[in-house]
Protein backbone atom coordinates (compact mmCIF):
# COMPACT_ATOMS: atom_id res chain seq x y z
CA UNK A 1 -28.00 -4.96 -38.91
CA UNK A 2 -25.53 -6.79 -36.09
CA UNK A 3 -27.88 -7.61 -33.46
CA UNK A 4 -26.32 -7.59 -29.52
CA UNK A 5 -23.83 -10.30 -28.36
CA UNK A 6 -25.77 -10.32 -25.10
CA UNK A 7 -28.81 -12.54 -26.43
CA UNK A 8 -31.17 -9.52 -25.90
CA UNK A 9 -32.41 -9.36 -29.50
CA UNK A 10 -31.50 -5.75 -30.21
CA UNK A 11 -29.47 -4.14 -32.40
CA UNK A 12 -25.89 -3.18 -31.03
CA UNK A 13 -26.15 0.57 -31.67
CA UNK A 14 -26.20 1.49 -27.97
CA UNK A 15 -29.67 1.25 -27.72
CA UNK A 16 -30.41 -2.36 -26.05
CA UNK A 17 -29.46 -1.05 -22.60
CA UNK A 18 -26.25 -3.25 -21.82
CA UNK A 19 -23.06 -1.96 -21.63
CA UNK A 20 -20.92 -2.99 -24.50
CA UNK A 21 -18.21 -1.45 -23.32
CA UNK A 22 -14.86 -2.61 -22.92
CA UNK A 23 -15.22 -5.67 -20.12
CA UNK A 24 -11.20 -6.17 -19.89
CA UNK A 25 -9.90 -7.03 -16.42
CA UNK A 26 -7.84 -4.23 -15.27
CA UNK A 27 -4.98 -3.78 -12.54
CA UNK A 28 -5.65 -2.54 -9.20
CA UNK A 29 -4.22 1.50 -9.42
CA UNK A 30 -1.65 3.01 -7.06
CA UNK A 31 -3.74 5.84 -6.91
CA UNK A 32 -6.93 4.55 -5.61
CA UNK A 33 -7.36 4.95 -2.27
CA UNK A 34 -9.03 1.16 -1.33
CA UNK A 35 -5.86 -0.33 -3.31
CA UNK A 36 -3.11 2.19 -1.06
CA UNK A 37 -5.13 1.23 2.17
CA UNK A 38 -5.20 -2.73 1.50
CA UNK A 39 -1.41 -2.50 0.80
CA UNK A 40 -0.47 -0.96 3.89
CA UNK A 41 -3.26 -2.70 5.83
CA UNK A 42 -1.52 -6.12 4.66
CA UNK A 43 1.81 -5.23 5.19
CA UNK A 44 1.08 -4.31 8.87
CA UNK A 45 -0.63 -7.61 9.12
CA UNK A 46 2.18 -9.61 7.68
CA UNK A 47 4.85 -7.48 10.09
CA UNK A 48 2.58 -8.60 13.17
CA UNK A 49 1.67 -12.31 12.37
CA UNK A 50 5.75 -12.62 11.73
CA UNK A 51 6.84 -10.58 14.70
CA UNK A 52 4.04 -12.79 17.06
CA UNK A 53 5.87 -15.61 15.26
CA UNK A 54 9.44 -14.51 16.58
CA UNK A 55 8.00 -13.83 19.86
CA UNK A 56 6.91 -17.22 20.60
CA UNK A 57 10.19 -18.58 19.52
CA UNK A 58 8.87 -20.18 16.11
CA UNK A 59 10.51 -17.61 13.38
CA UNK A 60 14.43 -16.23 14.14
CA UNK A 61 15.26 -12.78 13.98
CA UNK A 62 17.34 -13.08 11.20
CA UNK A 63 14.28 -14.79 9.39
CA UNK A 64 11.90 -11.54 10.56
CA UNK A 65 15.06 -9.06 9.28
CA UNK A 66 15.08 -10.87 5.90
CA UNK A 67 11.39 -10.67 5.69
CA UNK A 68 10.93 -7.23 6.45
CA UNK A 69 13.68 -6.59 4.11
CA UNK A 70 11.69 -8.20 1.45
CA UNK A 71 8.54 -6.58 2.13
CA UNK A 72 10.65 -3.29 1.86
CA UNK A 73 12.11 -4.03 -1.31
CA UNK A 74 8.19 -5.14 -2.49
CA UNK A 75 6.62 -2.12 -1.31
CA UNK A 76 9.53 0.08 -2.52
CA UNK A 77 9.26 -1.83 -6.52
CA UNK A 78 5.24 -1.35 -6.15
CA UNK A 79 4.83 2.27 -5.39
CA UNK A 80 7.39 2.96 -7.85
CA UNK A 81 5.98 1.28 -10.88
CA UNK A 82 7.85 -1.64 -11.08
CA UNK A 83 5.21 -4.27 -10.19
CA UNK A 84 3.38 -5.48 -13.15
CA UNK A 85 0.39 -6.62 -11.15
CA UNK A 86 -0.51 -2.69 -10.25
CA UNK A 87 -1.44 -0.05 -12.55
CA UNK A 88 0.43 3.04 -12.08
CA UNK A 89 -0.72 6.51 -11.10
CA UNK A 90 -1.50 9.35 -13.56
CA UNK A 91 1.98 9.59 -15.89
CA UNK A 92 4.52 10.82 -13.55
CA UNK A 93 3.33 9.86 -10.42
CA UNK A 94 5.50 6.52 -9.62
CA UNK A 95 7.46 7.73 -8.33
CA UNK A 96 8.65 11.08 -9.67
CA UNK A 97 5.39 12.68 -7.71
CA UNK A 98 4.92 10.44 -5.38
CA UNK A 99 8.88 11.36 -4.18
CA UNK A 100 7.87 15.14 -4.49
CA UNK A 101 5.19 14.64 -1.79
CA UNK A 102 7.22 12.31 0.49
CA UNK A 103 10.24 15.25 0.39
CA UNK A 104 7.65 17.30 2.13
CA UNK A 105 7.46 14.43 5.04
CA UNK A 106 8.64 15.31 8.44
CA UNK A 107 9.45 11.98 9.59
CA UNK A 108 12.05 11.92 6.97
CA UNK A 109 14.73 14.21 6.70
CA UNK A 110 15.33 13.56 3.15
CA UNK A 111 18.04 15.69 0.78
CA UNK A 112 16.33 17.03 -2.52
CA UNK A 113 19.35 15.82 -4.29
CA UNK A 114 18.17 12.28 -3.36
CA UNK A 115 16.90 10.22 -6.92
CA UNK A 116 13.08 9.20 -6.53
CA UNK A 117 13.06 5.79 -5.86
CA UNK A 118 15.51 6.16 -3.06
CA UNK A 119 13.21 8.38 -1.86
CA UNK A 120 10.15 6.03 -1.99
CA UNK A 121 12.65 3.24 -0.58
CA UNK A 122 13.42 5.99 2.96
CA UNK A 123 9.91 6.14 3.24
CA UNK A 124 8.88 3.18 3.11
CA UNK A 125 11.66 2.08 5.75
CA UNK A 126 10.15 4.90 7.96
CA UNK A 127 6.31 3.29 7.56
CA UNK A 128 8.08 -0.48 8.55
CA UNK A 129 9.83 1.24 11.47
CA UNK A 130 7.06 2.72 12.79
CA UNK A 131 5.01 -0.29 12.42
CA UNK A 132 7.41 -2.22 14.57
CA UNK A 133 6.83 0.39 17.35
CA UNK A 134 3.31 -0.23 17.05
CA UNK A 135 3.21 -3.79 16.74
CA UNK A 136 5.86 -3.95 19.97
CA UNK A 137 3.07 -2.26 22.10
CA UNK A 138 0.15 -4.41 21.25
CA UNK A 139 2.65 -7.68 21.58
CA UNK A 140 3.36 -6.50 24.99
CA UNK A 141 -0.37 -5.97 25.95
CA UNK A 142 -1.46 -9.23 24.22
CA UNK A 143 -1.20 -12.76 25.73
CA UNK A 144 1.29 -14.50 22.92
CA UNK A 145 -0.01 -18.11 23.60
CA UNK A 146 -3.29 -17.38 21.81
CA UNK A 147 -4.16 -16.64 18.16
CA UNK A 148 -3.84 -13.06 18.13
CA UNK A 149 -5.07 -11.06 15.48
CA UNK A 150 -3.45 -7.46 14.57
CA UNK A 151 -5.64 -4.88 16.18
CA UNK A 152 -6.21 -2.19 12.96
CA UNK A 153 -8.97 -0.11 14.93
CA UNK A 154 -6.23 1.00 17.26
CA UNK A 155 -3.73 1.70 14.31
CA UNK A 156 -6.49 3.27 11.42
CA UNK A 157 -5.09 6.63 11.67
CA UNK A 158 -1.62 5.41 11.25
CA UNK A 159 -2.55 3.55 8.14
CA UNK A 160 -4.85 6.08 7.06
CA UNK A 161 -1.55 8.58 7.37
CA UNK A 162 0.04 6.47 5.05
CA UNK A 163 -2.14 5.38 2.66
CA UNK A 164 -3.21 8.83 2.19
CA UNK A 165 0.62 10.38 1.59
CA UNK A 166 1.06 7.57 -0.77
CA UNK A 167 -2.18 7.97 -2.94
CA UNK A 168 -1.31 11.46 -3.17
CA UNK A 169 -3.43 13.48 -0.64
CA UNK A 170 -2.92 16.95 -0.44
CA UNK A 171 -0.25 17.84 2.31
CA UNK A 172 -3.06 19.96 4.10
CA UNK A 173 -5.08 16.85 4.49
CA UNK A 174 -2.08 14.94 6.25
CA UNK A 175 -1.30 17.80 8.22
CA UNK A 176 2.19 19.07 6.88
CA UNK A 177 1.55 22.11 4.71
């Protein structure tokens, strides 16, 4: 009889109490909630540390375009399955459901002609435009000669907003049904 790999002395028929289940490392999912909310959470802090970094003169706004056109692109090739370090939703979701829901968005006039991923793309431009506006307002209220951190308790319902359209959230939950 094979006895358990875990040095515990019994046999490996389930009945030694340790999980011998499978222990492989897997990807963080587009449709868990945590993963969503960290995403956007980061993004918004990488937007503010760089746009505090134009403000005091040390990063050019061509540099802060370029970045936040990279960050689009990123988030854009993440939520629509192209990122090999995330798992992807339930079959169909990046971004063929995920587009579905974000048609139904009313900051986005988008036509239902429009292919998914450009979908996910106007979106996303949306969430980094909006972000701007909030970012502007808290670098206007902040002195820029210290080390200022991103304020998220003024902004958690804005990233909640987003992280629960793009973990796939019913529309009554966000408010558009």
């Amino acid at each position: 009889m094979s006895r358990c790999r875990l040095s515990c002395g019994r046999s490996s028929r389930g009945c030694c109490g340790h999980d011998h289940g499978s222990k492989a490392v897997q990807k963080p999912s587009l449709v868990d909630i945590e993963v969503v909310r960290n995403i956007f959470s980061q993004a918004m802090k990488n937007m503010f540390s760089r746009a505090l970094s134009c403000a005091r003169g040390e990063l050019s706004k061509e540099d802060l375009i370029d970045k936040d056109e990279y960050l689009s692109q990123w988030l854009t090739e993440t939520f629509c399955g192209h990122n090999k370090y995330f798992e992807e939703g339930p079959e169909c979701w990046n971004p063929t459901g995920l587009a579905e829901v974000l048609r139904q968005m009313p900051l986005v006039r988008i036509k239902q002609e429009v292919d998914d991923e450009a979908v996910v793309f106007t979106a996303i431009s949306v969430f980094i435009d909006e972000s701007h506006k909030i970012i502007a307002t808290q670098l206007t209220q902040e002195d820029l000669s210290e080390d200022n951190k991103l304020n998220l308790e003024g902004i958690e319902r804005f990233i909640e907003y987003w992280t629960l359209l793009f973990s796939g959230a019913p529309s009554s939950i966000l408010g558009f049904e």
